[in-house]
C-alpha atoms as a PDB file:
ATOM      1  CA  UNK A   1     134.467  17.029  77.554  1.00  0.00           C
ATOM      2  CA  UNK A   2     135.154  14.995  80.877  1.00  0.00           C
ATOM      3  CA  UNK A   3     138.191  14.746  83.159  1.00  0.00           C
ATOM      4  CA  UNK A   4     138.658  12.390  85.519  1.00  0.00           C
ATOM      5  CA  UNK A   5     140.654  12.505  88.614  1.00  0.00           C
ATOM      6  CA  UNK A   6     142.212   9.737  90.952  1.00  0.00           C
ATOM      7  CA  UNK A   7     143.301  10.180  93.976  1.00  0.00           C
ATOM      8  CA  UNK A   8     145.331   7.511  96.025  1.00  0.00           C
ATOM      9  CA  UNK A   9     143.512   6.336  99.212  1.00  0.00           C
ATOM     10  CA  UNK A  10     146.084   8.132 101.078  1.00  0.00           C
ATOM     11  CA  UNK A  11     146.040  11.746  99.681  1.00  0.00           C
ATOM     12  CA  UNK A  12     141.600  11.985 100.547  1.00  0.00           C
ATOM     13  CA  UNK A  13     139.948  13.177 103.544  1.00  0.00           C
ATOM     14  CA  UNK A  14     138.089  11.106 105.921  1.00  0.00           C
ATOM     15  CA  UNK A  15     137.887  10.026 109.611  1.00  0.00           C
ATOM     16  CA  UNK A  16     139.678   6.845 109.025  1.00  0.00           C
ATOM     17  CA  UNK A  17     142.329   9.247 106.869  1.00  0.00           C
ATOM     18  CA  UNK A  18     145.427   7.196 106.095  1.00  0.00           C
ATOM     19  CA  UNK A  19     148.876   7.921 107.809  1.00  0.00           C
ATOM     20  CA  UNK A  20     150.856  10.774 105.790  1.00  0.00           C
ATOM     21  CA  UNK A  21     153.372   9.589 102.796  1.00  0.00           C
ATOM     22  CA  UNK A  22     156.283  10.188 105.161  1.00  0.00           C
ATOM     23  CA  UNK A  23     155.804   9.193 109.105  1.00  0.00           C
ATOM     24  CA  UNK A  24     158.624  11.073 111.183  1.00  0.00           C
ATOM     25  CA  UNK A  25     162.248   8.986 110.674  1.00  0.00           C
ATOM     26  CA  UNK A  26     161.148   6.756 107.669  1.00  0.00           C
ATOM     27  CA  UNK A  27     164.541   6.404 106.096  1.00  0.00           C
ATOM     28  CA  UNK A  28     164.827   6.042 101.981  1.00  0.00           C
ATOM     29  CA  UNK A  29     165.647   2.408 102.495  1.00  0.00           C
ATOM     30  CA  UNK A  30     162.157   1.606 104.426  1.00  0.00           C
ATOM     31  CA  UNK A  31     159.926   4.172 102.374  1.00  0.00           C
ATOM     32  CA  UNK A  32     161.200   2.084  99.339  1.00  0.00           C
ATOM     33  CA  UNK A  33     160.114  -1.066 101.157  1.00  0.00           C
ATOM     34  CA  UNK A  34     156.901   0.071 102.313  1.00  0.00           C
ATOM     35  CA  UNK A  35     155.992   1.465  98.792  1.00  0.00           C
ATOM     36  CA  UNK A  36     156.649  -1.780  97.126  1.00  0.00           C
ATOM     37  CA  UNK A  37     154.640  -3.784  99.876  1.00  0.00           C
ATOM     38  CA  UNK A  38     151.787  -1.586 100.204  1.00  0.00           C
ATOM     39  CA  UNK A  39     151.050  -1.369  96.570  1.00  0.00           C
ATOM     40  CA  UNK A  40     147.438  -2.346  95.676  1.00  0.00           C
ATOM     41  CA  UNK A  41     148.136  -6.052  94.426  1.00  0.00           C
ATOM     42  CA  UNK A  42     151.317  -6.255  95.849  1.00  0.00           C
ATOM     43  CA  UNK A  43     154.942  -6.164  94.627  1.00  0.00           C
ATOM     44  CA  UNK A  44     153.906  -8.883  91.661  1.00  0.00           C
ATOM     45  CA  UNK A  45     151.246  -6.078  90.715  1.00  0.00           C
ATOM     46  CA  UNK A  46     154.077  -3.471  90.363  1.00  0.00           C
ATOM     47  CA  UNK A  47     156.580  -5.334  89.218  1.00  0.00           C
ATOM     48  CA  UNK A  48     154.345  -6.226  86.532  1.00  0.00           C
ATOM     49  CA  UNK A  49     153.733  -1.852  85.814  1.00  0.00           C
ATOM     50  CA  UNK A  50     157.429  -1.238  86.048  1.00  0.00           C
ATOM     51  CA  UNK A  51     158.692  -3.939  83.750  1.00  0.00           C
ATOM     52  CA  UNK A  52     160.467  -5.403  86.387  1.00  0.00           C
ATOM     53  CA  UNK A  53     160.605  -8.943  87.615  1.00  0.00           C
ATOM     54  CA  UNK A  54     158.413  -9.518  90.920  1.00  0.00           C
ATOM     55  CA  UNK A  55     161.763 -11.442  92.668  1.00  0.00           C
ATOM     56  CA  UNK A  56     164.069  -8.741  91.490  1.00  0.00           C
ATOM     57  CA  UNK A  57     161.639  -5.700  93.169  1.00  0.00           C
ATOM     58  CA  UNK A  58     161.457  -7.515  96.299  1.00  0.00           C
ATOM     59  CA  UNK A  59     165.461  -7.883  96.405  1.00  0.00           C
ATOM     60  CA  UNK A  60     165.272  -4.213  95.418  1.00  0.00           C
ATOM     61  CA  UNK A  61     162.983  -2.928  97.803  1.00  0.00           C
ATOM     62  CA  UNK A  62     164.741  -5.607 101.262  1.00  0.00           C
ATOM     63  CA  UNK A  63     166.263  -2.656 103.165  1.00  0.00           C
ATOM     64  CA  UNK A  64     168.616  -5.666 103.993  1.00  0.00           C
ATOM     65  CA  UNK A  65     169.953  -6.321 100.445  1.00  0.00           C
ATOM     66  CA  UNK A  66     173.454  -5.376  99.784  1.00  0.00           C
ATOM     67  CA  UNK A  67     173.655  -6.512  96.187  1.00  0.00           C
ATOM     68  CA  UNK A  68     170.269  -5.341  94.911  1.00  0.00           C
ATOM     69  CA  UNK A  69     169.541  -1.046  94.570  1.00  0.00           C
ATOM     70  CA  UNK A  70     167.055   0.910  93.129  1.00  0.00           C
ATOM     71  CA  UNK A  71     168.347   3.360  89.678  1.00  0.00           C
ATOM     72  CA  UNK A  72     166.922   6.433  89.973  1.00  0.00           C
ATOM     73  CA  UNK A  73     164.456   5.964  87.086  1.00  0.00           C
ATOM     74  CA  UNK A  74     163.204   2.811  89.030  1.00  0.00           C
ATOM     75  CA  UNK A  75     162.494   5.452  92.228  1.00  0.00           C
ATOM     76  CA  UNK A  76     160.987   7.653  90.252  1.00  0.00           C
ATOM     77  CA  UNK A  77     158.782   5.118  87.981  1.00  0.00           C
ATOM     78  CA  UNK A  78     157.901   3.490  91.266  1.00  0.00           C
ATOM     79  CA  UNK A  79     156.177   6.736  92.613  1.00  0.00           C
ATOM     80  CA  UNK A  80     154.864   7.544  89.916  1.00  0.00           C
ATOM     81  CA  UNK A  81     153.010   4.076  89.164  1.00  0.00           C
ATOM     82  CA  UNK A  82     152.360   4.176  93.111  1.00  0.00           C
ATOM     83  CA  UNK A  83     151.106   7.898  93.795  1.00  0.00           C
ATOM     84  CA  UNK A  84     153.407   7.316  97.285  1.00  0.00           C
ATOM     85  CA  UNK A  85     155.831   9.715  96.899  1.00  0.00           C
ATOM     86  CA  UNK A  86     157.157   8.652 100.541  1.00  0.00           C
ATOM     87  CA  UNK A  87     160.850   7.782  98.785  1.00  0.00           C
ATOM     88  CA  UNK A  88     161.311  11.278  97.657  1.00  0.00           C
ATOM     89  CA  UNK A  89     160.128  12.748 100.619  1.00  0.00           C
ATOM     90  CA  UNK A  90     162.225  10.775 102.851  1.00  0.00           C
ATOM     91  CA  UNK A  91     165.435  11.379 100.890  1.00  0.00           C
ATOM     92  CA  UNK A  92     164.843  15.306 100.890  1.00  0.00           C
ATOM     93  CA  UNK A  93     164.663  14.778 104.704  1.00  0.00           C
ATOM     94  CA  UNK A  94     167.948  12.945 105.112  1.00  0.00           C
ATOM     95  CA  UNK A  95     168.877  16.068 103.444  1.00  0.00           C
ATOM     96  CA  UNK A  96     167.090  18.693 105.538  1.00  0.00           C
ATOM     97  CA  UNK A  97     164.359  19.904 102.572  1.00  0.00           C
ATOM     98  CA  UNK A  98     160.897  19.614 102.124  1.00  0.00           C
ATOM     99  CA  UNK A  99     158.907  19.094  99.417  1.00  0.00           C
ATOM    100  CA  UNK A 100     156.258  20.117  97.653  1.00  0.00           C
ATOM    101  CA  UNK A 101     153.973  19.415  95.176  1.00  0.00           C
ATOM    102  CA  UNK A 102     154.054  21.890  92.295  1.00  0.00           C
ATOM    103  CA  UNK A 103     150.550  23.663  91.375  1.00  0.00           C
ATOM    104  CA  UNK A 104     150.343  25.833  87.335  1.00  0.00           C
ATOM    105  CA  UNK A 105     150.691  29.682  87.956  1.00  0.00           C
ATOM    106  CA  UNK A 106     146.520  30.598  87.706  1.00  0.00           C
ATOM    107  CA  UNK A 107     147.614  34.236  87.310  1.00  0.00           C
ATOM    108  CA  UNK A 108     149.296  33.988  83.871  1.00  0.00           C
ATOM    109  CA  UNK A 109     151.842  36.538  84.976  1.00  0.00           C
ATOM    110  CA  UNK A 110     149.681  39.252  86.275  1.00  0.00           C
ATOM    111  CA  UNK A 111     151.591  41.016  89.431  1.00  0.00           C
ATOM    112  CA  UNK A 112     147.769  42.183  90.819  1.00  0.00           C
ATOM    113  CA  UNK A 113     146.047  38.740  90.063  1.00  0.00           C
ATOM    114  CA  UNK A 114     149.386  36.888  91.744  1.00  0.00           C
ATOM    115  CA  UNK A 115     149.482  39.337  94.463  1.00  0.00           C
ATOM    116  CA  UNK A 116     145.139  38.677  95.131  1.00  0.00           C
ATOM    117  CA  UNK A 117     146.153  34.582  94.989  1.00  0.00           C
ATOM    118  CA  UNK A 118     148.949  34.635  97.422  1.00  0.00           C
ATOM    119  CA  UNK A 119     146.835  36.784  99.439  1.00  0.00           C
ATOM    120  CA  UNK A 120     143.630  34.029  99.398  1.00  0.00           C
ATOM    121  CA  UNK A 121     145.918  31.173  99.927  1.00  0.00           C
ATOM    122  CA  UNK A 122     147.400  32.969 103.413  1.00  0.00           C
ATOM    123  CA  UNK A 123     143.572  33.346 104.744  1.00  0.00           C
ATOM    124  CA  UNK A 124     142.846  29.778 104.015  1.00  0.00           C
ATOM    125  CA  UNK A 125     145.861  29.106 105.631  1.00  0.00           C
ATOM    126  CA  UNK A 126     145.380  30.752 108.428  1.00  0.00           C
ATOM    127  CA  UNK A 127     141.715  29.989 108.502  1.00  0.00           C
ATOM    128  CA  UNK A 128     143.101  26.297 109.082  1.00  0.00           C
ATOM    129  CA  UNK A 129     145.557  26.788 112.027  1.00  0.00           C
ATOM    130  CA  UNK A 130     142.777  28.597 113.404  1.00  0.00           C
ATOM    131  CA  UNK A 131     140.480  25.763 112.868  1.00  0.00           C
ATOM    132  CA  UNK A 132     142.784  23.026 114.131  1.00  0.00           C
ATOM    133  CA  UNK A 133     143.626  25.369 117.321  1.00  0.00           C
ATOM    134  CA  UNK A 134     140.136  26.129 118.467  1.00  0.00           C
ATOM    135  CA  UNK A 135     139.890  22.020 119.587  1.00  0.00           C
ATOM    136  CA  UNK A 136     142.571  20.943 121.978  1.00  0.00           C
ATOM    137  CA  UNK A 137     143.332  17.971 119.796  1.00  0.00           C
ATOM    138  CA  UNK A 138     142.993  18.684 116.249  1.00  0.00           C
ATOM    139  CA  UNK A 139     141.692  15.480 114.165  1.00  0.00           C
ATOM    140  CA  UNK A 140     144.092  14.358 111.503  1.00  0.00           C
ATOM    141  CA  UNK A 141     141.696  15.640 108.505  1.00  0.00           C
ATOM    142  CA  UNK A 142     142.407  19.225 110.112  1.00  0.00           C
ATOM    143  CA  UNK A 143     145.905  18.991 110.372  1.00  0.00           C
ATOM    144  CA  UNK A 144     146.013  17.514 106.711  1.00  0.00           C
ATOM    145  CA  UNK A 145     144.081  20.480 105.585  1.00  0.00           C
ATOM    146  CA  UNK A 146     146.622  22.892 107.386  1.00  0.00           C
ATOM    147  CA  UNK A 147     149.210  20.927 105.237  1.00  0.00           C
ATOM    148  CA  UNK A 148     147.203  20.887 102.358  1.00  0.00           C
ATOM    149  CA  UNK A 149     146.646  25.251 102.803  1.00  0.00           C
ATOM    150  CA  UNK A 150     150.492  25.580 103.963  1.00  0.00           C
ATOM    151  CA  UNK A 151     151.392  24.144 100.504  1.00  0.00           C
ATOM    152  CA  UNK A 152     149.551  26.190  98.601  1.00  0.00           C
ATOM    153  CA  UNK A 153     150.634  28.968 100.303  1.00  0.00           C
ATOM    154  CA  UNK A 154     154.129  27.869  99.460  1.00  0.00           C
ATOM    155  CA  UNK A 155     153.454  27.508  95.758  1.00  0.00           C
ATOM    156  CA  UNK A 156     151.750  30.366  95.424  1.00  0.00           C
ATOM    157  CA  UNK A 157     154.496  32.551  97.270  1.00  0.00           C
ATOM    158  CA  UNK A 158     156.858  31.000  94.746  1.00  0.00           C
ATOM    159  CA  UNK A 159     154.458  32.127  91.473  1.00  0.00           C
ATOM    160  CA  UNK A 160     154.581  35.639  93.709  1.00  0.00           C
ATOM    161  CA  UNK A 161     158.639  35.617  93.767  1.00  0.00           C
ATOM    162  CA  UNK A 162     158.679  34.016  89.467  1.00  0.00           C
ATOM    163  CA  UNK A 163     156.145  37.372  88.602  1.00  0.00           C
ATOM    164  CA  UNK A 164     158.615  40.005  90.099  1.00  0.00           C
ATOM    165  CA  UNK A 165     161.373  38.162  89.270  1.00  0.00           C
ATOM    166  CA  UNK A 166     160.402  38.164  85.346  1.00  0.00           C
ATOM    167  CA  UNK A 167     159.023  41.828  85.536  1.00  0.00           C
ATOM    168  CA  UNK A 168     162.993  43.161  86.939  1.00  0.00           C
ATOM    169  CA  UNK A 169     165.074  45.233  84.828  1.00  0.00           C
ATOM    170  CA  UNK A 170     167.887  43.927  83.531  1.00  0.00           C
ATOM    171  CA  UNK A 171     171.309  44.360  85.025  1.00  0.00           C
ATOM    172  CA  UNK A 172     173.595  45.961  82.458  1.00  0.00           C
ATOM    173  CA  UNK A 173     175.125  43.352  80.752  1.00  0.00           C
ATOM    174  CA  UNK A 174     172.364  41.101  80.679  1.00  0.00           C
ATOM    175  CA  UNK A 175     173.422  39.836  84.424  1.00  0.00           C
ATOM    176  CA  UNK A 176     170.742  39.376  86.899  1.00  0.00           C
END
């Protein structure tokens, strides 16, 4: 059996490595534009995936278009056609998150095996930081793999946290 996997131009390594999906004070309005316009075939070509009419995207995506807006299952449809997930992570800035992308449990609930992973993921982490701080200016394929290890760290704290969690007893009552 084969699997394939794509990866948009913007998520892969290189020296000519693309600008991250959300440079510092994109607002919602602009990542929405810049989504639309970048696509690969422009906005006809994802108009044309999202069922949409190329005239009514571009009056959807004009930051300075009062009568035209987005539904969320056009934001959603439109990052997912895209792979730029730059709308999401610009709205969970406007309201001070982060996100993240999220990565299967590999330890299928076992508090040891979850315990070894989190473990791995903080020494790659650091690894990276250590990496990008030996050189006095770190190239943008290190800092992207310090991103790339902090997120993993991140998901696999959170597997770490859903393994305990499950293996609590139960409050009397049933209340956790």
């Amino acid at each position: 059996m084969r699997a394939t996997v794509s990866i948009p131009p913007g998520l892969a390594y290189g020296a000519d490595e693309a600008m991250p999906d959300t440079p510092q004070g994109l607002t919602v309005p602009d990542a929405v534009y810049h989504t639309v316009h970048g696509y690969p075939g422009g906005v006809v070509a994802l108009a044309v995936r999202m069922g949409v009419s190329a005239n009514t995207l571009t009056h959807k995506a004009n930051p300075n278009n009062d009568t035209h807006h987005m539904r969320p299952d056009e934001l959603v449809a439109m990052q997912a056609l895209s792979g730029n997930y730059a709308v999401l992570h610009a709205m969970a800035a406007a309201l001070g998150y982060v996100c993240a992308p999220a990565v299967p449990d590999q330890s299928d609930g076992d508090p040891v095996e979850v315990f070894m992973l989190q473990q791995k993921a903080q020494g790659e982490y650091s690894a990276a930081v250590a990496d990008a701080l030996l050189v006095e200016q770190p190239t943008p394929r290190a800092v992207r793999r310090v991103s790339d290890m902090a997120q993993d760290l991140i998901a696999k704290t959170g597997h770490q946290v859903a393994v305990l969690r499950g293996r609590m007893r139960k409050a009397p009552g049933g209340v956790l």
